[in-house]
ModelCIF file with pLDDT and N, C-alpha, C, O atoms, coordinates in Angstrom:
data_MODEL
#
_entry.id   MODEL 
#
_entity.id                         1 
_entity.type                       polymer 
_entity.pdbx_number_of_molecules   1 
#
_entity_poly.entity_id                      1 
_entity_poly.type                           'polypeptide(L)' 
_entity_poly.nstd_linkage                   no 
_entity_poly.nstd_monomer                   no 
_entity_poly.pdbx_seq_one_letter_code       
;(UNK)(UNK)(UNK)(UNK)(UNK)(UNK)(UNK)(UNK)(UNK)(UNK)(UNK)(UNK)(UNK)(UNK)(UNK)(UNK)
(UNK)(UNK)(UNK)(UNK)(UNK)(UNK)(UNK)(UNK)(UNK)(UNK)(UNK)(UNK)(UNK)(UNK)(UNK)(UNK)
(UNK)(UNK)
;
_entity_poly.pdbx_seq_one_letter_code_can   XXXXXXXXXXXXXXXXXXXXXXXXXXXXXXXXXX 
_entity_poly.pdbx_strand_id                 A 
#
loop_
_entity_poly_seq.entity_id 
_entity_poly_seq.num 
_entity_poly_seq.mon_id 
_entity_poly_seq.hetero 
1 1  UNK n 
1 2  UNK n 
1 3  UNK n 
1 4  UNK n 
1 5  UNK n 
1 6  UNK n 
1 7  UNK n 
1 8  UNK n 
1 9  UNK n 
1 10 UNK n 
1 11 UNK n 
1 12 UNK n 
1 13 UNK n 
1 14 UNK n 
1 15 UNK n 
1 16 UNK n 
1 17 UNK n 
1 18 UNK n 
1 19 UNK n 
1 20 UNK n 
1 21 UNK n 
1 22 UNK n 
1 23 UNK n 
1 24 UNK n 
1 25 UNK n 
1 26 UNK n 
1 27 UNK n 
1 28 UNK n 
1 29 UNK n 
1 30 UNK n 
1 31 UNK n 
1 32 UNK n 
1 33 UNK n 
1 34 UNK n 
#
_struct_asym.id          A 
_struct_asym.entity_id   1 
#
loop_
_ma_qa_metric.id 
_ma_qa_metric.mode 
_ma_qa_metric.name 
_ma_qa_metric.software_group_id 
_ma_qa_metric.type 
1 global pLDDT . pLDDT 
2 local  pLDDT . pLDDT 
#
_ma_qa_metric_global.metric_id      1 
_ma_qa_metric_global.metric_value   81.76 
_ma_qa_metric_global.model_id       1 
_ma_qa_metric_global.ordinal_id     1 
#
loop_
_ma_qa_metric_local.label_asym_id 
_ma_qa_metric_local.label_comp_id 
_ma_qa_metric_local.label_seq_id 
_ma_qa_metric_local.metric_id 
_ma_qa_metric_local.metric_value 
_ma_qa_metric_local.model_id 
_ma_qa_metric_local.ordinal_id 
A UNK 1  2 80.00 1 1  
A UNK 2  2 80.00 1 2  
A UNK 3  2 77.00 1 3  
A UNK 4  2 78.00 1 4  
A UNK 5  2 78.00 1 5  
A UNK 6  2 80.00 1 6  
A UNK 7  2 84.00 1 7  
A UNK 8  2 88.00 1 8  
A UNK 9  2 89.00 1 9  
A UNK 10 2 91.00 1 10 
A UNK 11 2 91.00 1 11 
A UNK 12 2 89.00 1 12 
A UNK 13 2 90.00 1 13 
A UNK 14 2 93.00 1 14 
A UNK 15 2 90.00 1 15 
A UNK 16 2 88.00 1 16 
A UNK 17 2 89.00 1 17 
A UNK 18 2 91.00 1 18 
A UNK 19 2 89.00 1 19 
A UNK 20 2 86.00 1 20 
A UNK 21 2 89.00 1 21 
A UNK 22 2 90.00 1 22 
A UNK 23 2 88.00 1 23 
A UNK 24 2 84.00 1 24 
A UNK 25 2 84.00 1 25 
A UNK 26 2 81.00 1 26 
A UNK 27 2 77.00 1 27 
A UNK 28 2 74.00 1 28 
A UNK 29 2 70.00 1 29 
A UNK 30 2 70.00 1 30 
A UNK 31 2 67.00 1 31 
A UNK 32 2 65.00 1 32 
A UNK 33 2 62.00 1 33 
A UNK 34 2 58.00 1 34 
#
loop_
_atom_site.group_PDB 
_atom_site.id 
_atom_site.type_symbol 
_atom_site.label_atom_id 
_atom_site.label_alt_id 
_atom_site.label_comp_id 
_atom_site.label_asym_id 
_atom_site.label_entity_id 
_atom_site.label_seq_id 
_atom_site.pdbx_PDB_ins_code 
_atom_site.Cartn_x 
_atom_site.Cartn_y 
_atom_site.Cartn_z 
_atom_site.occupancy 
_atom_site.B_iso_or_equiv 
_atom_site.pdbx_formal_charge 
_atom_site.auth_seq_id 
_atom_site.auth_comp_id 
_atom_site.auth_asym_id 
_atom_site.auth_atom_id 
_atom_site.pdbx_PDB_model_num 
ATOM 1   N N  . UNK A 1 1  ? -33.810 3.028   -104.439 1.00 80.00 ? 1  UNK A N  1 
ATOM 2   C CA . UNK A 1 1  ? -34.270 1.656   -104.271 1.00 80.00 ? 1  UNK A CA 1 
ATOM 3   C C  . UNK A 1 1  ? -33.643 0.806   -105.371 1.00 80.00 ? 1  UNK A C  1 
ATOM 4   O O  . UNK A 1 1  ? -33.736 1.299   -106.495 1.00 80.00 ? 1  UNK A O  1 
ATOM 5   N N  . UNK A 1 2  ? -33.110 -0.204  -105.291 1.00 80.00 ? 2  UNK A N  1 
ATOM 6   C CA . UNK A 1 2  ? -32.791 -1.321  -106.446 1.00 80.00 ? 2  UNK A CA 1 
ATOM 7   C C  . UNK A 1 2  ? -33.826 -1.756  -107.436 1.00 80.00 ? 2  UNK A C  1 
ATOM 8   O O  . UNK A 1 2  ? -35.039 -1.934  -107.332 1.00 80.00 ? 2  UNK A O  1 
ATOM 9   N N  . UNK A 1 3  ? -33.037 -1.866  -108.359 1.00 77.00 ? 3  UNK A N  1 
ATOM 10  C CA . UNK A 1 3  ? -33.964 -2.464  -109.755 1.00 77.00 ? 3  UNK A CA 1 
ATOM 11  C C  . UNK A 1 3  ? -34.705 -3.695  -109.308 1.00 77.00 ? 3  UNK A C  1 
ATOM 12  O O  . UNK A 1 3  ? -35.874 -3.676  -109.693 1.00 77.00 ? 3  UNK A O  1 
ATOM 13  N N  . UNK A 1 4  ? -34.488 -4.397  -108.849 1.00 78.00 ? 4  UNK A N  1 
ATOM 14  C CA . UNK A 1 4  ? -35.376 -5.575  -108.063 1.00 78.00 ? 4  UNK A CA 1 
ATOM 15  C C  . UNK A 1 4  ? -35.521 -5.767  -106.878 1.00 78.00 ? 4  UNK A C  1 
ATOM 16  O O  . UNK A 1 4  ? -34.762 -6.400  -106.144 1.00 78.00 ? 4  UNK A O  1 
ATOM 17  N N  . UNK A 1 5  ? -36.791 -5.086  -106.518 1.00 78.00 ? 5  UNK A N  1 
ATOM 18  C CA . UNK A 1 5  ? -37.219 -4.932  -104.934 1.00 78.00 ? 5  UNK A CA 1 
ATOM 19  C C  . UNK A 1 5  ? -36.748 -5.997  -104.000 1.00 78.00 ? 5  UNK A C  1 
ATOM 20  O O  . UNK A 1 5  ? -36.987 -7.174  -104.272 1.00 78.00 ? 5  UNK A O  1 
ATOM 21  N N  . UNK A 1 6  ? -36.301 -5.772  -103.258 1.00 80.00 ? 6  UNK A N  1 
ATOM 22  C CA . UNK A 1 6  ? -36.078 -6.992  -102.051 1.00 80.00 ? 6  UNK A CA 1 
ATOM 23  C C  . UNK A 1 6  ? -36.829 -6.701  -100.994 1.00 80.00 ? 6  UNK A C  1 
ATOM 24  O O  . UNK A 1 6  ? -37.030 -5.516  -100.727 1.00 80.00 ? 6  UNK A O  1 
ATOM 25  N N  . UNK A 1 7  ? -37.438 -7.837  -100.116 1.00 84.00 ? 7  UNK A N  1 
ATOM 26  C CA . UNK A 1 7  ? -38.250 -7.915  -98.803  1.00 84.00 ? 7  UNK A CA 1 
ATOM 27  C C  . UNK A 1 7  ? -37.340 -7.577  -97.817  1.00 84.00 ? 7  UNK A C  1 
ATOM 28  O O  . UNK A 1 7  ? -36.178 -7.917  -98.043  1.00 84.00 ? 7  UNK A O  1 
ATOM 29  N N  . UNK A 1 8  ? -37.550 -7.047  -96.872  1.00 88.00 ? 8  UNK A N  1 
ATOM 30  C CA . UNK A 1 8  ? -36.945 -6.665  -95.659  1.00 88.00 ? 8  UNK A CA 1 
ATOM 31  C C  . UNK A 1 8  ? -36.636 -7.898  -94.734  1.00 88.00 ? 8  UNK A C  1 
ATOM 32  O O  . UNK A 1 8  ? -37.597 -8.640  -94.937  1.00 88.00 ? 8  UNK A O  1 
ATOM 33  N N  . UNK A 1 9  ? -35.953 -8.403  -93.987  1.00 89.00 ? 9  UNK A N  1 
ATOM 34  C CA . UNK A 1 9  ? -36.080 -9.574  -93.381  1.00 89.00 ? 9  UNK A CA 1 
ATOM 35  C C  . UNK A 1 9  ? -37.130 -8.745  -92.040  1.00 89.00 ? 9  UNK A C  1 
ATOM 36  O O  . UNK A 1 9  ? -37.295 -9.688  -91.265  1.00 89.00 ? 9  UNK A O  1 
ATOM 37  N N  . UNK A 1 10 ? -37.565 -8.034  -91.679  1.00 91.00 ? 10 UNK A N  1 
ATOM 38  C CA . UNK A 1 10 ? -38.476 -7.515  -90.992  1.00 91.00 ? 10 UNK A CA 1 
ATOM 39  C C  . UNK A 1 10 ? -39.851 -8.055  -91.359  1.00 91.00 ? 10 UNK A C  1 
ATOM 40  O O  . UNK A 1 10 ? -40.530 -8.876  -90.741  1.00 91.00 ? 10 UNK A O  1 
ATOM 41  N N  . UNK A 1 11 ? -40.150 -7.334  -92.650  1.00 91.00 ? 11 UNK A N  1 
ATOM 42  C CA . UNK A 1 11 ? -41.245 -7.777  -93.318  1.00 91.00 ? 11 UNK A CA 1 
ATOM 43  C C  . UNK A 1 11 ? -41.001 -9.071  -94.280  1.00 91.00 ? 11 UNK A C  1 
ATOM 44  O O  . UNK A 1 11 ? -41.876 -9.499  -95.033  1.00 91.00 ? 11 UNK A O  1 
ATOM 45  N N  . UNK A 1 12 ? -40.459 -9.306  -94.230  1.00 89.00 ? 12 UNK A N  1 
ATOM 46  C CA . UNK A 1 12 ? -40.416 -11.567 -94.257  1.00 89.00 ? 12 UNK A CA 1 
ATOM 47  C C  . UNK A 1 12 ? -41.166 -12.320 -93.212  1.00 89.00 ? 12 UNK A C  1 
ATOM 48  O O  . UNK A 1 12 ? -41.906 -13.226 -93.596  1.00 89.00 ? 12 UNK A O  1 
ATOM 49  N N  . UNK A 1 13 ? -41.063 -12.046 -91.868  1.00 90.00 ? 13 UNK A N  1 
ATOM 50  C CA . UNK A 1 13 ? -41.337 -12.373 -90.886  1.00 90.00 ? 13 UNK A CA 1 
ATOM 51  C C  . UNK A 1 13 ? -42.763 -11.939 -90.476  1.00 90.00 ? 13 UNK A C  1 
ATOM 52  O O  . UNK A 1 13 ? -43.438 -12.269 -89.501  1.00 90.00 ? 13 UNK A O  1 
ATOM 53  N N  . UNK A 1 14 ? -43.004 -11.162 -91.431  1.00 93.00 ? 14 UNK A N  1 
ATOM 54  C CA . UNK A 1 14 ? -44.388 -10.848 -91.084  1.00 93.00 ? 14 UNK A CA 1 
ATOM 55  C C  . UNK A 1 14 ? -45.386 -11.382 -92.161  1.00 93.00 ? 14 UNK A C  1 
ATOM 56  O O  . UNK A 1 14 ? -46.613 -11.471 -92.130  1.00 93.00 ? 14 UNK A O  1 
ATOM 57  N N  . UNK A 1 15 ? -44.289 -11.776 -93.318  1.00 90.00 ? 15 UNK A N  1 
ATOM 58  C CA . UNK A 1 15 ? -45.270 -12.549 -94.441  1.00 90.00 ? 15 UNK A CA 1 
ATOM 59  C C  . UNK A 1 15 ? -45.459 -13.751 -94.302  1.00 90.00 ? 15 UNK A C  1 
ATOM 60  O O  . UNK A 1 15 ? -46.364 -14.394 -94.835  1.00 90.00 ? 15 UNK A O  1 
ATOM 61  N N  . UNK A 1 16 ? -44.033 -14.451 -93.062  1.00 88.00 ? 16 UNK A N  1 
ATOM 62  C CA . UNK A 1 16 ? -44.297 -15.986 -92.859  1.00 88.00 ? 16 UNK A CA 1 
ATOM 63  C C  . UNK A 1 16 ? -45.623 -16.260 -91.786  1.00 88.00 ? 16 UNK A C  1 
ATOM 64  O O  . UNK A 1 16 ? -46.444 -17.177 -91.802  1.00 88.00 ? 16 UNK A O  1 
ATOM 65  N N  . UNK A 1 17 ? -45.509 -15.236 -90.969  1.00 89.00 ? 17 UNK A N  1 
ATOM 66  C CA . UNK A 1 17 ? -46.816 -15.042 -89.765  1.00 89.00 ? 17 UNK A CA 1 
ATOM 67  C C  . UNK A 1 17 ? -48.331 -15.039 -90.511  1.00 89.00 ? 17 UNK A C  1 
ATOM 68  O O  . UNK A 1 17 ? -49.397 -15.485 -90.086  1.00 89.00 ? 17 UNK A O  1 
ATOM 69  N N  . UNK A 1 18 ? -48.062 -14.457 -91.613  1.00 91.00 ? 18 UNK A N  1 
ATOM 70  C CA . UNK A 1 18 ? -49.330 -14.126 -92.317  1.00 91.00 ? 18 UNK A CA 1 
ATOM 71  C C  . UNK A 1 18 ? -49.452 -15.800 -93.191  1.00 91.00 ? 18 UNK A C  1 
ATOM 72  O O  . UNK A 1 18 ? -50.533 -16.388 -93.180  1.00 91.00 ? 18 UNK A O  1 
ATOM 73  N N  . UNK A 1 19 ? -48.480 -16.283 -93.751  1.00 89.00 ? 19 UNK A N  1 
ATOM 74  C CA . UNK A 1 19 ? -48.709 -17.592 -94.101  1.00 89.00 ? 19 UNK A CA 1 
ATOM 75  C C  . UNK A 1 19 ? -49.721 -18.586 -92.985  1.00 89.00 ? 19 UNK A C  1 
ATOM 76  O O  . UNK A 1 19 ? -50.749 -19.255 -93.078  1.00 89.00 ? 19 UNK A O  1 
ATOM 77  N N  . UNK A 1 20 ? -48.881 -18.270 -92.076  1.00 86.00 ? 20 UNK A N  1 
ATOM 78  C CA . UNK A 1 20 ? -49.536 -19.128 -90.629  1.00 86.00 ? 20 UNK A CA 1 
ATOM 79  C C  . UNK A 1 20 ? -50.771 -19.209 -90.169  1.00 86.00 ? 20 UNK A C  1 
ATOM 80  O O  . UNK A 1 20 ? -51.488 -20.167 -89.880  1.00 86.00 ? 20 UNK A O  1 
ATOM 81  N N  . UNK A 1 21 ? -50.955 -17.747 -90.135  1.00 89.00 ? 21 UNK A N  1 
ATOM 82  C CA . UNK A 1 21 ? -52.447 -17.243 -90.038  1.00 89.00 ? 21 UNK A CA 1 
ATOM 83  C C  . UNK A 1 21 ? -53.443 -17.767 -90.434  1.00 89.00 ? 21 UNK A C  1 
ATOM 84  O O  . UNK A 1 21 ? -54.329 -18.166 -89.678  1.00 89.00 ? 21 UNK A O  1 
ATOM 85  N N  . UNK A 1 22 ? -53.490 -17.902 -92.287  1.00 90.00 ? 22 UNK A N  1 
ATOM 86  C CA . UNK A 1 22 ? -54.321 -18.424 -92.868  1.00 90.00 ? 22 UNK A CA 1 
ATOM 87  C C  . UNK A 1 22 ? -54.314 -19.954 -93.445  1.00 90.00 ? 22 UNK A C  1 
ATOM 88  O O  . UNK A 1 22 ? -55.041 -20.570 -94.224  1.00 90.00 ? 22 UNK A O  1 
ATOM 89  N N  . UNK A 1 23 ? -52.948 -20.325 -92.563  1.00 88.00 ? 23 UNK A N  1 
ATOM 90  C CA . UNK A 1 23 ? -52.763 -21.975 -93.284  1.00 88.00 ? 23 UNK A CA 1 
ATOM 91  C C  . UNK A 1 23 ? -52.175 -22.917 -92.216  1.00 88.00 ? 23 UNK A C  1 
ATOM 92  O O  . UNK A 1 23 ? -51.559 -23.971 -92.377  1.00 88.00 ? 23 UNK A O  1 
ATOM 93  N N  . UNK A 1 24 ? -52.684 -21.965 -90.544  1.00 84.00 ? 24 UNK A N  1 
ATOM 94  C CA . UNK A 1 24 ? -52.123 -23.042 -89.588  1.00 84.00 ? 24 UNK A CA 1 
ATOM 95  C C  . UNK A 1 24 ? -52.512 -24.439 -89.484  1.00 84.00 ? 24 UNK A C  1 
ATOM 96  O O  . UNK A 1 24 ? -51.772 -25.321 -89.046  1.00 84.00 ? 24 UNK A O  1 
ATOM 97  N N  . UNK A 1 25 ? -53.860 -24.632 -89.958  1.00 84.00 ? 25 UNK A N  1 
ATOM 98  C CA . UNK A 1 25 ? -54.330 -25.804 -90.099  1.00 84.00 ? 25 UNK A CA 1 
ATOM 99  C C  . UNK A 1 25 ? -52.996 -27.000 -90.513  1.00 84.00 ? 25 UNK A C  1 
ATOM 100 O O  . UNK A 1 25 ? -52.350 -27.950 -90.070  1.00 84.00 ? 25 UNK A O  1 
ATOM 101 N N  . UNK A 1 26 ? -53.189 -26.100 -91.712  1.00 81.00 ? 26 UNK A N  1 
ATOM 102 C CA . UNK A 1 26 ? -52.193 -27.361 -93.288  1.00 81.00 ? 26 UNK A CA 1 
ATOM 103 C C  . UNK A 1 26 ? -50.845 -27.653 -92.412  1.00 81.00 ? 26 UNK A C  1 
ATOM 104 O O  . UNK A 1 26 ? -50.369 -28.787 -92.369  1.00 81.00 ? 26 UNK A O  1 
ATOM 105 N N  . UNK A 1 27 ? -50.208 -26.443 -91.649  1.00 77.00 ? 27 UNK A N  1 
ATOM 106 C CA . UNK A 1 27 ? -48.810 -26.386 -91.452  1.00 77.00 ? 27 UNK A CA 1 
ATOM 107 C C  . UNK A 1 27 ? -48.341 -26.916 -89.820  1.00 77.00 ? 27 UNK A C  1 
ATOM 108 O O  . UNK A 1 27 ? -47.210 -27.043 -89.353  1.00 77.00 ? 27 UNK A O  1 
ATOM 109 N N  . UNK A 1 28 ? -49.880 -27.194 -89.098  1.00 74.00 ? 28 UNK A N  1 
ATOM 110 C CA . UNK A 1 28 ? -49.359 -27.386 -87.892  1.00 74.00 ? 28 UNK A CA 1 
ATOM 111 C C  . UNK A 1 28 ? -48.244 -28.813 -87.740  1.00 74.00 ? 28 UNK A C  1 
ATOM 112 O O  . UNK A 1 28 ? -47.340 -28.869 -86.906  1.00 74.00 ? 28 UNK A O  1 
ATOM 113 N N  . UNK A 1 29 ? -48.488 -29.643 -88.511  1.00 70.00 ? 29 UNK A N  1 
ATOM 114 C CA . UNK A 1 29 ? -47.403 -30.655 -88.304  1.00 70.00 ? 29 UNK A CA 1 
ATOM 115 C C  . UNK A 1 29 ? -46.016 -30.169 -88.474  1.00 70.00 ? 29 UNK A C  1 
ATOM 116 O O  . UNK A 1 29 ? -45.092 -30.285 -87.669  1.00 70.00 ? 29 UNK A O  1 
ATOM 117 N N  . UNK A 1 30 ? -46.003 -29.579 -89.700  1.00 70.00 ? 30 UNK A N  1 
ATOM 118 C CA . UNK A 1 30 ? -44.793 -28.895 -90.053  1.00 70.00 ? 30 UNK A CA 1 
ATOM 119 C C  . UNK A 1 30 ? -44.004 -28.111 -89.253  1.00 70.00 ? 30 UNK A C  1 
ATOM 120 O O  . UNK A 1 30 ? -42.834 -28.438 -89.053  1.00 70.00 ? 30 UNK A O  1 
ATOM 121 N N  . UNK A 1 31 ? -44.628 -26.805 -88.610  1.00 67.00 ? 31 UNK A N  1 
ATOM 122 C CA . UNK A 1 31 ? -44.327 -26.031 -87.667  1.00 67.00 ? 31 UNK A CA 1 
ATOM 123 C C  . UNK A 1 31 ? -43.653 -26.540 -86.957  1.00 67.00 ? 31 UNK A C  1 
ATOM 124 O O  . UNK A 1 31 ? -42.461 -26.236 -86.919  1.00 67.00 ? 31 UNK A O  1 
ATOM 125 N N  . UNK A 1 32 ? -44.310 -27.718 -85.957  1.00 65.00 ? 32 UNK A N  1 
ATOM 126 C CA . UNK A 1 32 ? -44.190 -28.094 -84.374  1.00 65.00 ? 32 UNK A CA 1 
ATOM 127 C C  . UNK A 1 32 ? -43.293 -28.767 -85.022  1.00 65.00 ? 32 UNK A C  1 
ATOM 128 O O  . UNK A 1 32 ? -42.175 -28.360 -84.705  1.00 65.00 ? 32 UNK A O  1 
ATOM 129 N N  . UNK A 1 33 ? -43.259 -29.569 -85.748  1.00 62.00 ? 33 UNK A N  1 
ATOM 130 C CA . UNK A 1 33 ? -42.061 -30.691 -86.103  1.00 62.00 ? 33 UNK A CA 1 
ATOM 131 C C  . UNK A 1 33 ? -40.350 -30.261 -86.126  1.00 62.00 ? 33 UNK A C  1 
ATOM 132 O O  . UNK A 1 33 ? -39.327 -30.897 -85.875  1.00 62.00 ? 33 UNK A O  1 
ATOM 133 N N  . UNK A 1 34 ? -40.618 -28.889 -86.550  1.00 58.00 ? 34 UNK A N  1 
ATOM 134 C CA . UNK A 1 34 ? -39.369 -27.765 -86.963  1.00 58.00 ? 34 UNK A CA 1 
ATOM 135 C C  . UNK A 1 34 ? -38.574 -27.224 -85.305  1.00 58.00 ? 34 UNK A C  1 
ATOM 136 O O  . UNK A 1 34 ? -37.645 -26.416 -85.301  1.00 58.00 ? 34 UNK A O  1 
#
């Protein structure tokens, strides 16, 4: 493994989902706007 862990772009995608999850409220403008 490397001296400084890197995220998987697999599990990126599951940390941005998890952002969503708990902050769709804050982000729905953002989201849909994108």
């Amino acid at each position: 493994y490397p001296e400084n862990i890197v995220i998987r772009d697999v599990n990126m995608d599951v940390a941005n989902q998890a952002c969503v999850h708990c902050h769709a409220d804050v982000t729905d403008d953002i989201r849909h706007g994108a």
